[in-house]
Protein backbone atom coordinates (compact mmCIF):
# COMPACT_ATOMS: atom_id res chain seq x y z
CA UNK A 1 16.79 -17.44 1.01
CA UNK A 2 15.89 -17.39 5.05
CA UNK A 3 17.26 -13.62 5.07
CA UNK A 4 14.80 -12.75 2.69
CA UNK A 5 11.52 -14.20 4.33
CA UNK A 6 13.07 -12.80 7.79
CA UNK A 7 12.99 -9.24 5.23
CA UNK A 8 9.39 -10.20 4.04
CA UNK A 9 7.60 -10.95 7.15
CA UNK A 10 9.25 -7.85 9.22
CA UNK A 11 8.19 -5.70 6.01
CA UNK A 12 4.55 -7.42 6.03
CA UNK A 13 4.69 -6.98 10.29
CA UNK A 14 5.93 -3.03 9.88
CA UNK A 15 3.10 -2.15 7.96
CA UNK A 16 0.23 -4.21 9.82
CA UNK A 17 1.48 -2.22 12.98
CA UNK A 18 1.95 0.81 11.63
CA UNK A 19 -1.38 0.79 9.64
CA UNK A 20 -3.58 -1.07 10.38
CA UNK A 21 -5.45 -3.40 7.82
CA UNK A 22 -6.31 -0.68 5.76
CA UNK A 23 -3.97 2.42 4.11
CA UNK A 24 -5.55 5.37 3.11
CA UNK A 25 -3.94 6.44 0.10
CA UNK A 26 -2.11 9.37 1.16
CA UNK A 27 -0.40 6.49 3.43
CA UNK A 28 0.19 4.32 0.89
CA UNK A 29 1.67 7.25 -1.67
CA UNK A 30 4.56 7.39 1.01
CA UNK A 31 4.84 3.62 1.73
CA UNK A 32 5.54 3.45 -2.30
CA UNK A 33 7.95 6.59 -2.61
CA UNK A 34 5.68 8.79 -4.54
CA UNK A 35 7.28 12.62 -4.87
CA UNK A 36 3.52 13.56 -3.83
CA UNK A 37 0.08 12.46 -2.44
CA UNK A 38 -1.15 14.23 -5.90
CA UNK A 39 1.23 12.71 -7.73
CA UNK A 40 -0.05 9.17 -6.66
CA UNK A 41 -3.75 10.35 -7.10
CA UNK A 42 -2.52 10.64 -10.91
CA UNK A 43 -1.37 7.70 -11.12
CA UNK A 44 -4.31 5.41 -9.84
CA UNK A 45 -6.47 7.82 -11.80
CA UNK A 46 -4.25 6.98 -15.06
CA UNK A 47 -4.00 2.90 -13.90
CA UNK A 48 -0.63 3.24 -13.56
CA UNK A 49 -1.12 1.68 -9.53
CA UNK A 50 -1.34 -2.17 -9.94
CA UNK A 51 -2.76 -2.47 -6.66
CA UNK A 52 -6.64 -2.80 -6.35
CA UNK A 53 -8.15 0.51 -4.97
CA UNK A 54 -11.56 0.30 -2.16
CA UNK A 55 -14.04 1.81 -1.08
CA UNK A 56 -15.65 1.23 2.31
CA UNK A 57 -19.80 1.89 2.06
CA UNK A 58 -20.28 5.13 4.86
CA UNK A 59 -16.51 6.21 4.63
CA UNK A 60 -14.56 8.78 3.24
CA UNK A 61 -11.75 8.43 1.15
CA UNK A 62 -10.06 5.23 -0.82
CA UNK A 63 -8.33 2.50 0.60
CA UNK A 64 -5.39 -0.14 -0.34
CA UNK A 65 -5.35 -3.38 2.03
CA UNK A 66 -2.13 -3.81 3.78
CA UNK A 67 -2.08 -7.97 2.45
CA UNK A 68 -2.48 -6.46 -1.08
CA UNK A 69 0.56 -3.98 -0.82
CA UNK A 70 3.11 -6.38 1.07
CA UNK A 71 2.73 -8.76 -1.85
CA UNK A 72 3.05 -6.13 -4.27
CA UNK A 73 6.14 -5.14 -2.69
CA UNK A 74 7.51 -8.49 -2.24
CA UNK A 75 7.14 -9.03 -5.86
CA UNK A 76 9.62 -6.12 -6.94
């Protein structure tokens, strides 16, 4: 079980560092292995993304919190 926390927390690290708190979702549609940025656009449009989706008053775009997507990946 330690090998997989050491695999959590360096997953959970890469991202902060690499991201930031925020992903856009463009970012996040590669971080998740989607074929396509409009591919992944489909899906949250369908539902299909269990991951809760943001918006940020005076900026462009959508927005998945790193916190929310490291626990979403830990969970598969």
């Amino acid at each position: 079980m330690p090998s997989t926390t050491i695999t959590e927390n360096s997953t959970s690290e890469r991202l902060f560092r690499e991201f930031g708190e925020l992903l856009t979702l463009a970012d996040a549609s590669k971080v998740l292995g989607y074929p396509s940025y409009s591919a992944f656009r489909k899906a949250v449009y369908r539902g299909q993304v269990p991951l809760r989706i943001i918006q940020i008053d005076q900026r462009r775009g959508r927005f998945i919190k790193t916190s929310d997507l490291t626990e979403y990946l830990q969970s598969l």
